[in-house]
Protein backbone atom coordinates (compact mmCIF):
# COMPACT_ATOMS: atom_id res chain seq x y z
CA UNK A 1 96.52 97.28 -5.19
CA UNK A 2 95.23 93.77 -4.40
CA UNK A 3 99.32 92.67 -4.22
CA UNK A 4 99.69 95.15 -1.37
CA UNK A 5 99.16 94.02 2.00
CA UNK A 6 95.13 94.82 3.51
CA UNK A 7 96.09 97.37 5.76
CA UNK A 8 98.30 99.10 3.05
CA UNK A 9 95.50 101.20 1.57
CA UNK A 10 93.51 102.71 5.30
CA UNK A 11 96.79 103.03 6.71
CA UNK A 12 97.96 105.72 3.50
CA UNK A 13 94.15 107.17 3.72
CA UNK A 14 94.65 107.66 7.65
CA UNK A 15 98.49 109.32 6.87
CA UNK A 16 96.46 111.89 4.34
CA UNK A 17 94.11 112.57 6.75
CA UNK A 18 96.51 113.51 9.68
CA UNK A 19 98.25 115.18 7.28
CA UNK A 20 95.40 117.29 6.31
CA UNK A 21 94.09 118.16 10.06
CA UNK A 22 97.13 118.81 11.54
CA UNK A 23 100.39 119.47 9.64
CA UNK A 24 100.64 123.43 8.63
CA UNK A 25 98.88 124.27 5.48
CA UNK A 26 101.48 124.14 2.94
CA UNK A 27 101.28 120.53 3.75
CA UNK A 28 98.06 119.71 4.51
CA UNK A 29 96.88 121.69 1.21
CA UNK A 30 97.97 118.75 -1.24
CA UNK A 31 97.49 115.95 1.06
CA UNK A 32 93.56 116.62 1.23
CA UNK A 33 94.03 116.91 -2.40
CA UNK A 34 95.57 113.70 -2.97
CA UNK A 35 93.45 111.93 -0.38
CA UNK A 36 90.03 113.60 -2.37
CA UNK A 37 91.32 112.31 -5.82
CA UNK A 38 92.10 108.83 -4.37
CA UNK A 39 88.64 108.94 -2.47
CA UNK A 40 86.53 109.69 -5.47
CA UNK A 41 88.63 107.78 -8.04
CA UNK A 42 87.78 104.82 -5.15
CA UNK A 43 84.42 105.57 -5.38
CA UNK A 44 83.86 105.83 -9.36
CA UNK A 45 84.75 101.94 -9.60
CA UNK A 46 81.39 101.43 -7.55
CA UNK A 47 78.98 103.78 -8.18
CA UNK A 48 77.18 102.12 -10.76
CA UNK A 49 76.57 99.33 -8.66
CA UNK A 50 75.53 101.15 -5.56
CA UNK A 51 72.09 102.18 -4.06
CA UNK A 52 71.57 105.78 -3.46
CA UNK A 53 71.93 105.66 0.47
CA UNK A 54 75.51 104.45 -0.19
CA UNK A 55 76.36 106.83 -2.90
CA UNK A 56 75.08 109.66 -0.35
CA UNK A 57 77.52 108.61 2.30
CA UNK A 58 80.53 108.31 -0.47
CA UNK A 59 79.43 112.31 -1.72
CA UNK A 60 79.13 112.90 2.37
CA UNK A 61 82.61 111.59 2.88
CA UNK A 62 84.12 113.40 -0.20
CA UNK A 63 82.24 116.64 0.96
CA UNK A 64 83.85 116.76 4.47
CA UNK A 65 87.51 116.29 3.03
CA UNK A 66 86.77 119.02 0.52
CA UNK A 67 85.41 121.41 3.36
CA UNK A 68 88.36 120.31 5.67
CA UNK A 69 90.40 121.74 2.69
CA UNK A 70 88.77 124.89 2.54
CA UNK A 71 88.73 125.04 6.00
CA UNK A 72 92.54 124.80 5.93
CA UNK A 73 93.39 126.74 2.73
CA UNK A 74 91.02 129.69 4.53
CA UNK A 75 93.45 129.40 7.63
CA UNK A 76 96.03 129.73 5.62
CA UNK A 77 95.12 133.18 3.77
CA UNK A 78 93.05 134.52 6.51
């Protein structure tokens, strides 16, 4: 990832996101389940060195994608 280009990385994250919120669910569906994996993978690489106010807001973020998904996945049977 360093050989790619800074804005490379939020730019893909941002994509998923969109993706996720607005595209119908059949889409959405696996892009806020790529975008948690690549989230949390991000996230393992620091943890150890992190205090727990910062690890909160890394769970916080992870926990809003995942209820986004539900969110979507319950629009999508309901």
């Amino acid at each position: 990832m360093q050989a790619m280009p800074r804005l490379v990385v939020p730019v893909i994250v941002l994509v998923l996101f969109l993706v996720g919120a607005f595209a119908p669910p059949v889409y959405a569906a696996p892009a806020l389940l790529v975008l948690i994996v690549f989230v949390g993978w991000l996230a393992s690489f620091s943890w150890p060195d992190l205090d727990t106010p910062a690890r909160l807001v890394r769970l916080f973020v992870v926990g809003i994608v995942i209820a986004l998904l539900a969110s979507r996945v319950a629009e999508a049977v309901g």
